[in-house]
N, C-alpha and C. Protein backbone atom coordinates (compact mmCIF):
# COMPACT_ATOMS: atom_id res chain seq x y z
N UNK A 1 3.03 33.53 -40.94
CA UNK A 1 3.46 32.42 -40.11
C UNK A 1 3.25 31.12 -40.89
N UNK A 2 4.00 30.23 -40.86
CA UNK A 2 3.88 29.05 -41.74
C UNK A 2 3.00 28.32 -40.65
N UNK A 3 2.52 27.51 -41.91
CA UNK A 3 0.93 26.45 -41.63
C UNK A 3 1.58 25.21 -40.62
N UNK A 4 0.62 25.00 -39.90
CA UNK A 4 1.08 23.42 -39.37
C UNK A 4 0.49 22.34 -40.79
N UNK A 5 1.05 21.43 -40.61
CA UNK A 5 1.00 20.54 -42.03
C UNK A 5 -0.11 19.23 -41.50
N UNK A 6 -0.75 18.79 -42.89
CA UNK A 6 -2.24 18.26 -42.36
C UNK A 6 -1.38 17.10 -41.70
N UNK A 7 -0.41 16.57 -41.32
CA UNK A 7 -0.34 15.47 -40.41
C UNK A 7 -0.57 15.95 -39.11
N UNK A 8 -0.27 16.79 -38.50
CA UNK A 8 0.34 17.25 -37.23
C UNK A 8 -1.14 16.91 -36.48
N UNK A 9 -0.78 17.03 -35.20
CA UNK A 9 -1.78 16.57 -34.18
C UNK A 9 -2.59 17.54 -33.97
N UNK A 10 -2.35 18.78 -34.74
CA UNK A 10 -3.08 19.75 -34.42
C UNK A 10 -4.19 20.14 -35.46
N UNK A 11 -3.92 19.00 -36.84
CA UNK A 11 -4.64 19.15 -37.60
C UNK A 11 -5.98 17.98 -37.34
N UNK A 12 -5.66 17.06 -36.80
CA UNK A 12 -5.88 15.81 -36.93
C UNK A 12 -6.70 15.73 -35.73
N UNK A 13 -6.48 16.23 -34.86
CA UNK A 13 -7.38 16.55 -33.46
C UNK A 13 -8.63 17.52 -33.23
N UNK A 14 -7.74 18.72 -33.91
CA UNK A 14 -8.31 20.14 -33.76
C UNK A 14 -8.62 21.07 -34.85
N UNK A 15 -8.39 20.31 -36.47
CA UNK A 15 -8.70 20.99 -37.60
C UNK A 15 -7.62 22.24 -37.61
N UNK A 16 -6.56 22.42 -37.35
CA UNK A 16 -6.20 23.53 -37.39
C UNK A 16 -5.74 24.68 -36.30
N UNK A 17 -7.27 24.44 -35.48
CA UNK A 17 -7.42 25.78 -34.86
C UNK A 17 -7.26 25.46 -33.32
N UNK A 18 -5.82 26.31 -32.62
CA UNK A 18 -5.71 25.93 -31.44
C UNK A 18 -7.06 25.90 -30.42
N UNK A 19 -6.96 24.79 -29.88
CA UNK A 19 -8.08 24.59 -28.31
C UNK A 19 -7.51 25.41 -27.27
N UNK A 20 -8.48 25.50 -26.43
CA UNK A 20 -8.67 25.74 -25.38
C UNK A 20 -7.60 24.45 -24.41
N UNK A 21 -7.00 24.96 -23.42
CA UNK A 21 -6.32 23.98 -22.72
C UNK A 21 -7.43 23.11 -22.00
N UNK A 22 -8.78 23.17 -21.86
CA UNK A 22 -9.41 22.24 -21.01
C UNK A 22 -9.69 21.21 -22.23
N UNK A 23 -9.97 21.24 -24.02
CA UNK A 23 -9.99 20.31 -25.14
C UNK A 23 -8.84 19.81 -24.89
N UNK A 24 -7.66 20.12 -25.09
CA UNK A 24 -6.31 19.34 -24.55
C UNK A 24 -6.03 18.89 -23.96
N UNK A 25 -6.62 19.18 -22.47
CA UNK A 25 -6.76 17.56 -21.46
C UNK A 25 -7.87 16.74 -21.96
N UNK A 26 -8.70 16.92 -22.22
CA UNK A 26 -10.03 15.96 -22.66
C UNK A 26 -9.29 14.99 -23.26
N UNK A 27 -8.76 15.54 -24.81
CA UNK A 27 -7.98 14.86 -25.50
C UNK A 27 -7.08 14.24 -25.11
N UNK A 28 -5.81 14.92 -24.35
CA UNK A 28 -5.42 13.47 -24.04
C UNK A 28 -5.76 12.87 -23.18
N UNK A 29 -6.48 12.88 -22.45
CA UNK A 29 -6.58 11.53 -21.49
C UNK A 29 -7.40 10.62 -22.38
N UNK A 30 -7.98 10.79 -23.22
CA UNK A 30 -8.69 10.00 -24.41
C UNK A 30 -7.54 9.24 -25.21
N UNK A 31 -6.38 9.99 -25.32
CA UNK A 31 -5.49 9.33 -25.93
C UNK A 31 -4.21 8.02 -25.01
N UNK A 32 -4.66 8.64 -24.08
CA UNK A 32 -3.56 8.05 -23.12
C UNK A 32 -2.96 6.53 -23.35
N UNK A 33 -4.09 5.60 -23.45
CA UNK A 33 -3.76 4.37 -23.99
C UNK A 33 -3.72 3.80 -25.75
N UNK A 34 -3.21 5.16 -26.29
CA UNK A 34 -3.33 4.85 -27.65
C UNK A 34 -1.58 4.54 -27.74
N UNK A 35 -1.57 3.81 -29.21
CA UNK A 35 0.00 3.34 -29.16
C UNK A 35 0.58 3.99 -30.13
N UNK A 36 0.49 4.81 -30.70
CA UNK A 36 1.24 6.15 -30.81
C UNK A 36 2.02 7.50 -30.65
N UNK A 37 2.44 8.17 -30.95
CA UNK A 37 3.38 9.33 -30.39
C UNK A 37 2.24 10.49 -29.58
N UNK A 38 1.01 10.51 -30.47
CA UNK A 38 0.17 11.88 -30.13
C UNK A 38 0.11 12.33 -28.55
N UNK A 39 -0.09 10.67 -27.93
CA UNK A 39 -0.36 11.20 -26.36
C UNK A 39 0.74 11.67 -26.16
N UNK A 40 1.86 11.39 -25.87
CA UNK A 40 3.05 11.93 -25.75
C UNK A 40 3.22 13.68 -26.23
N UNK A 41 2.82 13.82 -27.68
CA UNK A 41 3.21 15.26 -28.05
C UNK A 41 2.13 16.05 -27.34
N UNK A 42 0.88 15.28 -26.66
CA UNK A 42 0.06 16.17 -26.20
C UNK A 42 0.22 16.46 -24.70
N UNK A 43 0.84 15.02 -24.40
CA UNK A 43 1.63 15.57 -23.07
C UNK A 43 2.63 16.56 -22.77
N UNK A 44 3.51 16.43 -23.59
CA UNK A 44 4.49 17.49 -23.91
C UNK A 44 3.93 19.06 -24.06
N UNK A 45 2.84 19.48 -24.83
CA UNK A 45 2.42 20.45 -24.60
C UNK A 45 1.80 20.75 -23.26
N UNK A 46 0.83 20.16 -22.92
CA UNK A 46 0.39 20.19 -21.48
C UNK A 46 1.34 20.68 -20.66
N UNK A 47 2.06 19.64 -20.16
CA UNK A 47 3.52 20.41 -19.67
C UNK A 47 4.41 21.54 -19.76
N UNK A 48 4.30 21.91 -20.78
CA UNK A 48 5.11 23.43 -21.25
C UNK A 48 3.84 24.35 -20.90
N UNK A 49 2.74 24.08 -21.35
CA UNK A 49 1.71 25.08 -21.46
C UNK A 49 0.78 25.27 -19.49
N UNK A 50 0.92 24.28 -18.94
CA UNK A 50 0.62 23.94 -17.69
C UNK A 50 1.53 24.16 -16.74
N UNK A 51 2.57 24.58 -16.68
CA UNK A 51 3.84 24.54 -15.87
C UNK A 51 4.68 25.87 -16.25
N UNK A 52 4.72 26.51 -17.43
CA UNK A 52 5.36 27.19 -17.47
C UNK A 52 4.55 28.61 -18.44
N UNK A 53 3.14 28.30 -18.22
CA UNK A 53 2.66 29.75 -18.78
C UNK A 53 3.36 30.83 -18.49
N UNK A 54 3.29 32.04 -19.14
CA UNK A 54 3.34 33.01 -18.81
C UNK A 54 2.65 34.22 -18.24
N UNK A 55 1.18 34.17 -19.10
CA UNK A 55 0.15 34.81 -19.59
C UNK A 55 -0.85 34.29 -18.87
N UNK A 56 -1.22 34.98 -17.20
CA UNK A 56 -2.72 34.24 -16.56
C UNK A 56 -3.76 34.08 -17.55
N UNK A 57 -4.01 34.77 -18.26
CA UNK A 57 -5.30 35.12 -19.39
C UNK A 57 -5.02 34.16 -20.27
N UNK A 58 -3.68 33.81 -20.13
CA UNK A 58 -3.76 32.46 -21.58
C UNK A 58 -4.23 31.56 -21.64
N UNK A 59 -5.43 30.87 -23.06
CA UNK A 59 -5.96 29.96 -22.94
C UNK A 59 -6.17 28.83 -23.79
N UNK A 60 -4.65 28.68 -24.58
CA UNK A 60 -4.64 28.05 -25.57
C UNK A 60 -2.77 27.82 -25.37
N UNK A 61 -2.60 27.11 -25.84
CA UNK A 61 -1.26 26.46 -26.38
C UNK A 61 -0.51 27.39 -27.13
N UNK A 62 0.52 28.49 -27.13
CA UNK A 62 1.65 29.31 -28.04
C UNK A 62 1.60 28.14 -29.64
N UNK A 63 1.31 28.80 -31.00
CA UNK A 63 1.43 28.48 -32.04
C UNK A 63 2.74 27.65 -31.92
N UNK A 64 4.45 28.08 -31.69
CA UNK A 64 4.96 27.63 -31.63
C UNK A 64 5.33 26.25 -30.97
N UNK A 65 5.09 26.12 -29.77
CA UNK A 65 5.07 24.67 -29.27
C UNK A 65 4.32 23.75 -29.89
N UNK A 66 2.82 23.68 -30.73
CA UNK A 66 1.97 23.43 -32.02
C UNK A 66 3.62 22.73 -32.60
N UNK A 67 4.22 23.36 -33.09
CA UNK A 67 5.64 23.81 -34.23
C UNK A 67 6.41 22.34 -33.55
N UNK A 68 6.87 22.70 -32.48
CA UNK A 68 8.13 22.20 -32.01
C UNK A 68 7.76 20.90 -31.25
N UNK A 69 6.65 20.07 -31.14
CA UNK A 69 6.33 18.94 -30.41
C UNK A 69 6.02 17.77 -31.27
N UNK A 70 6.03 18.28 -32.56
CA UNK A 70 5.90 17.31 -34.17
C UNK A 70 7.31 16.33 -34.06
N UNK A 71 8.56 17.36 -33.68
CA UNK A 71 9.55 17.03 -33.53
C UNK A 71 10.24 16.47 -32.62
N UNK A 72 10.09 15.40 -32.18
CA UNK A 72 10.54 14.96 -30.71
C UNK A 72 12.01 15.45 -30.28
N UNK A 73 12.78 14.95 -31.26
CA UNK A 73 14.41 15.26 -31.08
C UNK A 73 14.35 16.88 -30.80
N UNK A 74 13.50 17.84 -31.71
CA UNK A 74 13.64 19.28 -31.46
C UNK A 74 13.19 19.34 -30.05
N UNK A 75 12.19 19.04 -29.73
CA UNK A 75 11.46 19.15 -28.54
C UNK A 75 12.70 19.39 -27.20
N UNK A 76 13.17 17.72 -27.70
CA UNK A 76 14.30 17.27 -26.43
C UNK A 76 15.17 18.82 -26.03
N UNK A 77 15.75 18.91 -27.33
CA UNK A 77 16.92 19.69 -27.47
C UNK A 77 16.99 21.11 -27.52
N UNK A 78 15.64 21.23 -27.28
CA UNK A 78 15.31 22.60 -27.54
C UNK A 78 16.24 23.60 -26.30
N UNK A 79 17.16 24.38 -27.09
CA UNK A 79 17.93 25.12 -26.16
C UNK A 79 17.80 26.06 -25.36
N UNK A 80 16.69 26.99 -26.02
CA UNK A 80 15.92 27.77 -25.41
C UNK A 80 15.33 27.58 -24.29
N UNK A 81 15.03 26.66 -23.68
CA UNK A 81 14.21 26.04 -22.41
C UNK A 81 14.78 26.84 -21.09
N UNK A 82 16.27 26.40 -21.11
CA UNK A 82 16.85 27.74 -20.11
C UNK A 82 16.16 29.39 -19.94
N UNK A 83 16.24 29.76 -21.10
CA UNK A 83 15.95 31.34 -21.40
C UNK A 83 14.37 31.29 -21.10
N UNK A 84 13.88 30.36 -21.42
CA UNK A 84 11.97 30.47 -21.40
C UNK A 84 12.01 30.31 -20.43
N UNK A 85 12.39 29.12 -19.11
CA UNK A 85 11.74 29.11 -17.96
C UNK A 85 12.74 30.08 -17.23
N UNK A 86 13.51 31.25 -17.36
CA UNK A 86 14.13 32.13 -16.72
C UNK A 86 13.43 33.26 -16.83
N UNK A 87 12.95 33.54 -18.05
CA UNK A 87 12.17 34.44 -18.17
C UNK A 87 10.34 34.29 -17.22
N UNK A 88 9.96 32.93 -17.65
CA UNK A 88 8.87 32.84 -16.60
C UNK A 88 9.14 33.39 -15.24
N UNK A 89 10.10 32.71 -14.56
CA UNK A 89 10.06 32.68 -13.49
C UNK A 89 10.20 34.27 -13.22
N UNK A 90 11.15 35.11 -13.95
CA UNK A 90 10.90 36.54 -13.37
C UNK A 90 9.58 36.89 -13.47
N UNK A 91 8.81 36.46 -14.12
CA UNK A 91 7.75 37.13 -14.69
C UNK A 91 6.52 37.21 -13.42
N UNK A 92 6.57 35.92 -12.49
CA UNK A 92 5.69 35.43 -12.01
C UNK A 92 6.68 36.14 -10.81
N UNK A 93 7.78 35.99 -10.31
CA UNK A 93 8.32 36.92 -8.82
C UNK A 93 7.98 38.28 -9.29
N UNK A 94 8.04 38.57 -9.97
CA UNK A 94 7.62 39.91 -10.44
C UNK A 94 6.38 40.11 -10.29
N UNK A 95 5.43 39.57 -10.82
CA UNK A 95 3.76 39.37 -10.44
C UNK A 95 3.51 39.71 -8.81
N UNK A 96 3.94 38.50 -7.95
CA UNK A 96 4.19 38.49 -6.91
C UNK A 96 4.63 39.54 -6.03
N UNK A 97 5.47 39.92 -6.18
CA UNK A 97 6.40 41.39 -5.97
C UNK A 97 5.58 42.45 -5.50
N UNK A 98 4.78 42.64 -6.87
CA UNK A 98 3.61 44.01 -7.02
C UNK A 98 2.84 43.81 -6.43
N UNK A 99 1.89 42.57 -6.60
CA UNK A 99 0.79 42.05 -5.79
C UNK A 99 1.14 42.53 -4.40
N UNK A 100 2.17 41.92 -3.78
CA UNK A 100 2.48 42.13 -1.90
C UNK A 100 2.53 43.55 -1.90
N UNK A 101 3.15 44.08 -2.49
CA UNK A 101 3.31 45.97 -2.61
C UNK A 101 2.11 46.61 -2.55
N UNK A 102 1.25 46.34 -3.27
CA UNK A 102 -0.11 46.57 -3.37
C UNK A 102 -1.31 46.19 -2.56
C-alpha cells in the first residue's frame, strides 16, 4: 500500500499511525479555529467515518479516506460516494433485519 507523504495530516497529527476516532475528535475541535485546510480534512473524515461506518467494531478511519481528504477536489468528486453509501445502507437494514428475526 503506498505511504501517506510526510505532509499529510496524518503525518503531522498522528506520526503516521491511524487514531482512534475519539484522537480525531480531540483533534479537531483543537483545530477548529485554526486557518488552515486540516480542520476541514479532519472534518471531512469525521463525517465519512461517523455517518457512514460500516464496521460496528471499527475504530479508526479506512487508510483510504487518510488517501482521499489530502485532496479536496478528489474528495468533492469522489464518484464512488453513491456505491459506498448504498452499500452501507444495505449493510445496516440488513443488520437490522437479523437482529428483529432473532
Amino acid at each position: 500500500m503506498k505511504e501517506v507523504c510526510e505532509d499529510s495530516i496524518l503525518s503531522r497529527y498522528f506520526k503516521g499511525k491511524r487514531p482512534m476516532v475519539e484522537l480525531l475528535e480531540v483533534t479537531f475541535q483543537e483545530l477548529m479555529n485554526a486557518e488552515d485546510d486540516d480542520a476541514l480534512k479532519m472534518a471531512y473524515l469525521l463525517m465519512v467515518f461517523e455517518f457512514f461506518e460500516t464496521d460496528e467494531g471499527q475504530t479508526s478511519v479506512p487508510i483510504w479516506l487518510w488517501f482521499l481528504v489530502e485532496d479536496e477536489e478528489a474528495f468533492l468528486s469522489f464518484f464512488l460516494w453513491g456505491s459506498y453509501i448504498f452499500d452501507v445502507t444495505l449493510f445496516w437494514l440488513k443488520n437490522a433485519f437479523e437482529k428483529h428475526l432473532n
